[in-house]
PDB file of N, CA and C in Angstrom:
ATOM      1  N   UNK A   1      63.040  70.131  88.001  1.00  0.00           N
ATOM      2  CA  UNK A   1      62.006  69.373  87.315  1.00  0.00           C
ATOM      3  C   UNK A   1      61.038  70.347  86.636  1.00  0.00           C
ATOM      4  N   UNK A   2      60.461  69.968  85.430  1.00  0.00           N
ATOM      5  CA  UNK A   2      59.774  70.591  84.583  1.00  0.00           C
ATOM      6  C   UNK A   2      58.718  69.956  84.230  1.00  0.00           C
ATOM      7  N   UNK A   3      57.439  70.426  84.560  1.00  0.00           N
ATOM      8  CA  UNK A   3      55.968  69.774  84.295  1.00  0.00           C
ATOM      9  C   UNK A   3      55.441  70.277  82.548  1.00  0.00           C
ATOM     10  N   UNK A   4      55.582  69.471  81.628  1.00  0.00           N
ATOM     11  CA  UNK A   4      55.164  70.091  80.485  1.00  0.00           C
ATOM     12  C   UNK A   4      53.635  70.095  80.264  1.00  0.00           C
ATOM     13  N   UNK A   5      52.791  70.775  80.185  1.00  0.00           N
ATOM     14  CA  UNK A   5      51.615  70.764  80.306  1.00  0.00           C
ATOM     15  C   UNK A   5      50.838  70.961  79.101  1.00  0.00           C
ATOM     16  N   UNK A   6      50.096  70.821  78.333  1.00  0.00           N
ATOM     17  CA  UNK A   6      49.147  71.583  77.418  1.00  0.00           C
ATOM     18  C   UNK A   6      48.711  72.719  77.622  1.00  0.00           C
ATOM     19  N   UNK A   7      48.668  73.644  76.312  1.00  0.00           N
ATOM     20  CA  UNK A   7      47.841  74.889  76.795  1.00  0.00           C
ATOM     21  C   UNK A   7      46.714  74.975  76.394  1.00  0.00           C
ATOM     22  N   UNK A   8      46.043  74.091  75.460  1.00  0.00           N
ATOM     23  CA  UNK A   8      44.973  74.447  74.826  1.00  0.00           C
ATOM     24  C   UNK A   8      44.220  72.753  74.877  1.00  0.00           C
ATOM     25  N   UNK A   9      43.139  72.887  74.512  1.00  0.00           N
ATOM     26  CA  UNK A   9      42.141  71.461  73.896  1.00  0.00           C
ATOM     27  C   UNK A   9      42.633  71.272  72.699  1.00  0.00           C
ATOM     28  N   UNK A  10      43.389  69.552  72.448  1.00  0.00           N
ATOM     29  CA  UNK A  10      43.809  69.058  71.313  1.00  0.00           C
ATOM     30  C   UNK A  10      44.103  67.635  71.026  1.00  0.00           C
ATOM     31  N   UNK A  11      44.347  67.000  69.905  1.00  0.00           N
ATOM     32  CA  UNK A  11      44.523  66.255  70.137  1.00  0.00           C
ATOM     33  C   UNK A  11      45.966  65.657  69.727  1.00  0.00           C
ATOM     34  N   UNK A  12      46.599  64.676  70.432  1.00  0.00           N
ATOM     35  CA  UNK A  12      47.780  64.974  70.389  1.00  0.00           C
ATOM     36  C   UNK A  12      48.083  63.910  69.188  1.00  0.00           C
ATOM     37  N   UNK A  13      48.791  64.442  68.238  1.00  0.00           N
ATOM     38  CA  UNK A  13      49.636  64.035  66.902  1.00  0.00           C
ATOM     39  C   UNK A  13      50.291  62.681  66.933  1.00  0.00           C
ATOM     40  N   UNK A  14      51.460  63.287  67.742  1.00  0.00           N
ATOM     41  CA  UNK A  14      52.623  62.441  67.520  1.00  0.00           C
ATOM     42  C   UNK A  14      53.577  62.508  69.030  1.00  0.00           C
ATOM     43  N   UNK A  15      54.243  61.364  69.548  1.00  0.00           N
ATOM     44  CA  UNK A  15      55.288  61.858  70.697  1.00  0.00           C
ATOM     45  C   UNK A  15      56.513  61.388  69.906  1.00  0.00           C
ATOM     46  N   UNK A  16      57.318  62.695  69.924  1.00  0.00           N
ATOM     47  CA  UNK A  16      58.671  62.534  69.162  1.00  0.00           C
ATOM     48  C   UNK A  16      60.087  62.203  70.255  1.00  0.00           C
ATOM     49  N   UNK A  17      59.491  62.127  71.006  1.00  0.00           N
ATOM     50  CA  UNK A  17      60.524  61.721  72.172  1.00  0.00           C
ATOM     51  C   UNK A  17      60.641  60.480  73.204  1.00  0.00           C
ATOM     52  N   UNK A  18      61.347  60.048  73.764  1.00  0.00           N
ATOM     53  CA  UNK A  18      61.100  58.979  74.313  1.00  0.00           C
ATOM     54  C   UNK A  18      61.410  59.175  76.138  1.00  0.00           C
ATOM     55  N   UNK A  19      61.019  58.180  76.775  1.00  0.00           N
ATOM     56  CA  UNK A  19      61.441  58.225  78.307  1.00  0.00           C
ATOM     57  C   UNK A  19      62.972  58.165  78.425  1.00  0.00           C
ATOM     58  N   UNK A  20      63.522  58.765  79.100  1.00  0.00           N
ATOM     59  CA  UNK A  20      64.962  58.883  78.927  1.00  0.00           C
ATOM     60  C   UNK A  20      66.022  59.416  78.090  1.00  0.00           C
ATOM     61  N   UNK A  21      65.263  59.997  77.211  1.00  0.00           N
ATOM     62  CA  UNK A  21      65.758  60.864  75.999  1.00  0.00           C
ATOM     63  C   UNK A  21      66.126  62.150  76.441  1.00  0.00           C
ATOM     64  N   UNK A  22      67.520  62.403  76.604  1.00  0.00           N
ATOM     65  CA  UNK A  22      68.066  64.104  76.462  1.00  0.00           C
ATOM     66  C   UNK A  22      67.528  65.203  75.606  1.00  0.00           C
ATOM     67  N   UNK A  23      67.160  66.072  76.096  1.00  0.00           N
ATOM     68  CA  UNK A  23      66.625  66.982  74.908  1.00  0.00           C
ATOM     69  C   UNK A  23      67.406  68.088  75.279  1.00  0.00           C
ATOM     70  N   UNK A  24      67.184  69.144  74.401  1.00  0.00           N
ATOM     71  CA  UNK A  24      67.868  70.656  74.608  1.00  0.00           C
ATOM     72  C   UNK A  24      66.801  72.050  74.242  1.00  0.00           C
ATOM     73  N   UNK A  25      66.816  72.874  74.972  1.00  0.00           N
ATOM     74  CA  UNK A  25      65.742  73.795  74.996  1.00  0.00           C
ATOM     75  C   UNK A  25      65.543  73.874  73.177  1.00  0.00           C
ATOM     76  N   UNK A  26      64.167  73.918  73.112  1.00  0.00           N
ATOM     77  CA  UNK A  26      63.762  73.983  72.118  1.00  0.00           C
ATOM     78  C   UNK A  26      63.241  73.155  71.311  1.00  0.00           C
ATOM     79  N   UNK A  27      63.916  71.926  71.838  1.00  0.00           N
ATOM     80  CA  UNK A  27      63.308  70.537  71.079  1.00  0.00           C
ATOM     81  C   UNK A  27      62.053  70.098  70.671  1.00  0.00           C
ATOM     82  N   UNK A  28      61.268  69.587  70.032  1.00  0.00           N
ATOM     83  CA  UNK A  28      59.838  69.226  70.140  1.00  0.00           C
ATOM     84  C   UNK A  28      59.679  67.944  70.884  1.00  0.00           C
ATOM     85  N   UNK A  29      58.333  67.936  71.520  1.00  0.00           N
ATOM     86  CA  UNK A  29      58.603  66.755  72.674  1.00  0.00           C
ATOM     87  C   UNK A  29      57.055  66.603  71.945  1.00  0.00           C
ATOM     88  N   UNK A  30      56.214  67.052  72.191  1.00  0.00           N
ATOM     89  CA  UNK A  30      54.884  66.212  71.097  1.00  0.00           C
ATOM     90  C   UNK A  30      54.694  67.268  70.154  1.00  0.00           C
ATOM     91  N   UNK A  31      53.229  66.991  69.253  1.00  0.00           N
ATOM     92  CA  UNK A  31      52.738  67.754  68.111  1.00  0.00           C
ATOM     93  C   UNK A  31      51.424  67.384  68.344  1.00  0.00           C
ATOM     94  N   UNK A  32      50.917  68.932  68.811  1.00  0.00           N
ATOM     95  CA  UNK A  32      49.295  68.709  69.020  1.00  0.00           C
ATOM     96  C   UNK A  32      48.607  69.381  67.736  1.00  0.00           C
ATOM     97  N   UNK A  33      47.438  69.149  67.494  1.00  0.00           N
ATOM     98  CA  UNK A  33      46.426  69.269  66.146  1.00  0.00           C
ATOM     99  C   UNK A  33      45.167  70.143  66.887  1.00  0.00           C
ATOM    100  N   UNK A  34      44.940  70.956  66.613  1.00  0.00           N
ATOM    101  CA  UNK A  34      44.180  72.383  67.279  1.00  0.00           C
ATOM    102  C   UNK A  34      43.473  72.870  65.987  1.00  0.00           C
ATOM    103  N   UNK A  35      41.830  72.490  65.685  1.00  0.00           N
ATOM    104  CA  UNK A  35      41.656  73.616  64.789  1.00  0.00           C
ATOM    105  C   UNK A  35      42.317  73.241  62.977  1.00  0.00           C
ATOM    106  N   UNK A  36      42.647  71.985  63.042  1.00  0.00           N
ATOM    107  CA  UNK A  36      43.441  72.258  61.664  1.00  0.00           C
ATOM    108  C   UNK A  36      44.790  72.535  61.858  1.00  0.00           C
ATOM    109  N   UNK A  37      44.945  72.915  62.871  1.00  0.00           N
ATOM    110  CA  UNK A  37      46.563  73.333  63.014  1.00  0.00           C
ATOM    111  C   UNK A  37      47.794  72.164  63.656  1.00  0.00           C
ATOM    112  N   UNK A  38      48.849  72.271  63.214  1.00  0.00           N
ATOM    113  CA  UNK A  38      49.834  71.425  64.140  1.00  0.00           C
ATOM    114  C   UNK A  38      50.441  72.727  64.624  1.00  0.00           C
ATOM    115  N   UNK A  39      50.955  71.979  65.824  1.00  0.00           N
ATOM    116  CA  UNK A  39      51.740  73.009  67.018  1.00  0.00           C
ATOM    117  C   UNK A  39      52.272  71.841  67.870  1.00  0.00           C
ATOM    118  N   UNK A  40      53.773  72.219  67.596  1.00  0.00           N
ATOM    119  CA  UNK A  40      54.751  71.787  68.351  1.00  0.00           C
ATOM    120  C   UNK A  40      55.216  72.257  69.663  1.00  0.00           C
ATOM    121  N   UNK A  41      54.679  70.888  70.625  1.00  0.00           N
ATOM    122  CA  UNK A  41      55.135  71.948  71.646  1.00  0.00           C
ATOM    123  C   UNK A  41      57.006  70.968  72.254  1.00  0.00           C
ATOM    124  N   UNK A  42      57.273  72.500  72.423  1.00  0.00           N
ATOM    125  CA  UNK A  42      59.214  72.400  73.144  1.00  0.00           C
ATOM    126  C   UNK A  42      59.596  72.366  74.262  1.00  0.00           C
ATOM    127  N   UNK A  43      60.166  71.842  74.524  1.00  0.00           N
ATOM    128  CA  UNK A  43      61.526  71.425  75.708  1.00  0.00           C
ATOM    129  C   UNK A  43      61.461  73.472  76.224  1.00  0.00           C
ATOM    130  N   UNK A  44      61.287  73.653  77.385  1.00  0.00           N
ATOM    131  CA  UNK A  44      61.608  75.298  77.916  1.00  0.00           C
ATOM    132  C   UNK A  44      62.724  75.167  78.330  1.00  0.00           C
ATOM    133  N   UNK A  45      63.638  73.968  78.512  1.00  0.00           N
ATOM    134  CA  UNK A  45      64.948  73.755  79.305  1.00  0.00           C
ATOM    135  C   UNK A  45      65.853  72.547  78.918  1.00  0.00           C
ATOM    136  N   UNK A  46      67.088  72.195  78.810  1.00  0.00           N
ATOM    137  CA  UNK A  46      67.643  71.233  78.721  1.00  0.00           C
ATOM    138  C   UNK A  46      67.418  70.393  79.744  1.00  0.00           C
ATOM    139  N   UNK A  47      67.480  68.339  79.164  1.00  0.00           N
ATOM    140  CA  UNK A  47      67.170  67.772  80.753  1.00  0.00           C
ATOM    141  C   UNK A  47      67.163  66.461  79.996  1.00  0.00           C
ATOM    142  N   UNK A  48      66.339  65.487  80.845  1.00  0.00           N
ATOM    143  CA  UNK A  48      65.969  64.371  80.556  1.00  0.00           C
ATOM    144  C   UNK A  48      64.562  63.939  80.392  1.00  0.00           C
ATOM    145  N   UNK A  49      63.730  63.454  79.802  1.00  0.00           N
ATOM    146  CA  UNK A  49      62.215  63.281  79.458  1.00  0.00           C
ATOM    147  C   UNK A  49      62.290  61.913  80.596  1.00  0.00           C
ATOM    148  N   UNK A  50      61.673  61.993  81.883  1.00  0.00           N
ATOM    149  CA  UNK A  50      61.289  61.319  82.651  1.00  0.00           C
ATOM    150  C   UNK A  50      60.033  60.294  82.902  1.00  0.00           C
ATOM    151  N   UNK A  51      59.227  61.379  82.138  1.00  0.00           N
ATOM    152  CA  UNK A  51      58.110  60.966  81.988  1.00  0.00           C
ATOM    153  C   UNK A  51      57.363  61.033  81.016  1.00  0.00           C
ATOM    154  N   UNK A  52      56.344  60.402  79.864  1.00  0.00           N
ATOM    155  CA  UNK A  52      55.216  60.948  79.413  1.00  0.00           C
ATOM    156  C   UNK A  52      54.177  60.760  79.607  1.00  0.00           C
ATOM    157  N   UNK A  53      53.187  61.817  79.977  1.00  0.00           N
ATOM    158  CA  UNK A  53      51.676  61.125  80.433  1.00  0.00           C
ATOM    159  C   UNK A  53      51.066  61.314  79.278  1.00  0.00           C
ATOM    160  N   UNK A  54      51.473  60.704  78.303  1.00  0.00           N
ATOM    161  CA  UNK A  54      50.405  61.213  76.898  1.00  0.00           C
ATOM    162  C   UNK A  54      50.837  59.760  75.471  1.00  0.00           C
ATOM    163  N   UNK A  55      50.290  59.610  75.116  1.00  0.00           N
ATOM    164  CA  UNK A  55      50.071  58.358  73.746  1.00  0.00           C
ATOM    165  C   UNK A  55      49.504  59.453  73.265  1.00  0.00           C
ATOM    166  N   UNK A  56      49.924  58.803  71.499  1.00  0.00           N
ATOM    167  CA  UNK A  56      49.284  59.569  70.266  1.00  0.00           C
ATOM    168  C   UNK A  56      48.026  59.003  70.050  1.00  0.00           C
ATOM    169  N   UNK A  57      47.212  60.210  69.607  1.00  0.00           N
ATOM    170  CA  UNK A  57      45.964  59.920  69.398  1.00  0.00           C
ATOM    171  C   UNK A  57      44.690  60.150  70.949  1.00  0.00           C
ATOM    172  N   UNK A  58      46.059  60.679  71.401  1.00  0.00           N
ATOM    173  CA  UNK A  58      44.841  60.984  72.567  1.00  0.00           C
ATOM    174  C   UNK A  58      44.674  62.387  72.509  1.00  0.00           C
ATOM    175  N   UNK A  59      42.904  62.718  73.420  1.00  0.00           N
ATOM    176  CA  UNK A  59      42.733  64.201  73.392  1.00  0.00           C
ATOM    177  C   UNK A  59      42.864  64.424  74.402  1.00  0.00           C
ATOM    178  N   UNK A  60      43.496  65.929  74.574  1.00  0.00           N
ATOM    179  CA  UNK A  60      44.332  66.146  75.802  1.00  0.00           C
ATOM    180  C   UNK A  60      43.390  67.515  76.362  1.00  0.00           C
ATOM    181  N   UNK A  61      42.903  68.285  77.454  1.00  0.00           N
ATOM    182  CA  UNK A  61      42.631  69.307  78.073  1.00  0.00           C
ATOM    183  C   UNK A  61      43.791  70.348  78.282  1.00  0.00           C
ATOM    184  N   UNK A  62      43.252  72.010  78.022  1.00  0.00           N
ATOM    185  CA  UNK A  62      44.215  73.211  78.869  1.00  0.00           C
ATOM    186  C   UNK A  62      44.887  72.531  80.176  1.00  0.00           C
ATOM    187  N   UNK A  63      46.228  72.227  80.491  1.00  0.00           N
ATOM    188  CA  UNK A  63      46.431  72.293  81.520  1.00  0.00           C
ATOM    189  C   UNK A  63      47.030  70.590  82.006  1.00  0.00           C
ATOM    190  N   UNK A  64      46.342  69.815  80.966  1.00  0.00           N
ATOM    191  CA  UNK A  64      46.673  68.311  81.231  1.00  0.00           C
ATOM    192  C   UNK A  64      48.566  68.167  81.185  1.00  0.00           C
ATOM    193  N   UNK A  65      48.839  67.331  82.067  1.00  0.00           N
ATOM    194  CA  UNK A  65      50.481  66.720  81.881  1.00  0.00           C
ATOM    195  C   UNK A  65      51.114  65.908  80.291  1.00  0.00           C
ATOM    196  N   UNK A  66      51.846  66.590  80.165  1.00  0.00           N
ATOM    197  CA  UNK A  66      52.012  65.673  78.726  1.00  0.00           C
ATOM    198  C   UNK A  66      53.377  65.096  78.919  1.00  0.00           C
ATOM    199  N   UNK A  67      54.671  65.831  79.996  1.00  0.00           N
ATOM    200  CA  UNK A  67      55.776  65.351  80.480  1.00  0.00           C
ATOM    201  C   UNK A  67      56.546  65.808  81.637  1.00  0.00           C
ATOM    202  N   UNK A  68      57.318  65.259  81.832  1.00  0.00           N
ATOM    203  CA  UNK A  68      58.317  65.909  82.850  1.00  0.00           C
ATOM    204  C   UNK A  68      59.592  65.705  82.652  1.00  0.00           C
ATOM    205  N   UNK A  69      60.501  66.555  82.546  1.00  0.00           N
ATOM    206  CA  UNK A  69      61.637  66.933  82.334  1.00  0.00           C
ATOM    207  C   UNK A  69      62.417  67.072  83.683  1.00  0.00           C
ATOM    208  N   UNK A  70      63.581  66.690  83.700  1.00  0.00           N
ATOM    209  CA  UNK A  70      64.412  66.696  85.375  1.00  0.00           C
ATOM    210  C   UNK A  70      65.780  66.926  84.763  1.00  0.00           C
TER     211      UNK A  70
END
């Protein structure tokens, strides 16, 4: 199991993935907005998206859960 977390204060874009959706290392699983910036954050492992603790349009904290991967 894989806790996907935020690293920074942002707010989150978009979730491009769904509960139960296969992904493969590298994939984008949301798109956070930092500063003007988008930043995609990726899958560190192949698996299944189990969980998301995150809706678009929300602002997220360093460290907050955004998924879990199994």
């Amino acid at each position: 199991m894989t806790e996907v977390r935020a690293e920074m204060v942002a707010k989150l874009l978009e979730v491009t993935v769904a509960e139960g959706e296969r992904v493969n290392e590298g994939d984008t699983l949301v798109l956070l907005e930092s500063m003007k910036m988008e930043i995609p954050v990726q899958a560190e492992e192949p698996g299944v998206v189990t969980r998301l603790a995150v809706t678009a349009g929300a602002q997220v904290q360093a460290g907050d859960l955004l998924a879990v991967i199994e």
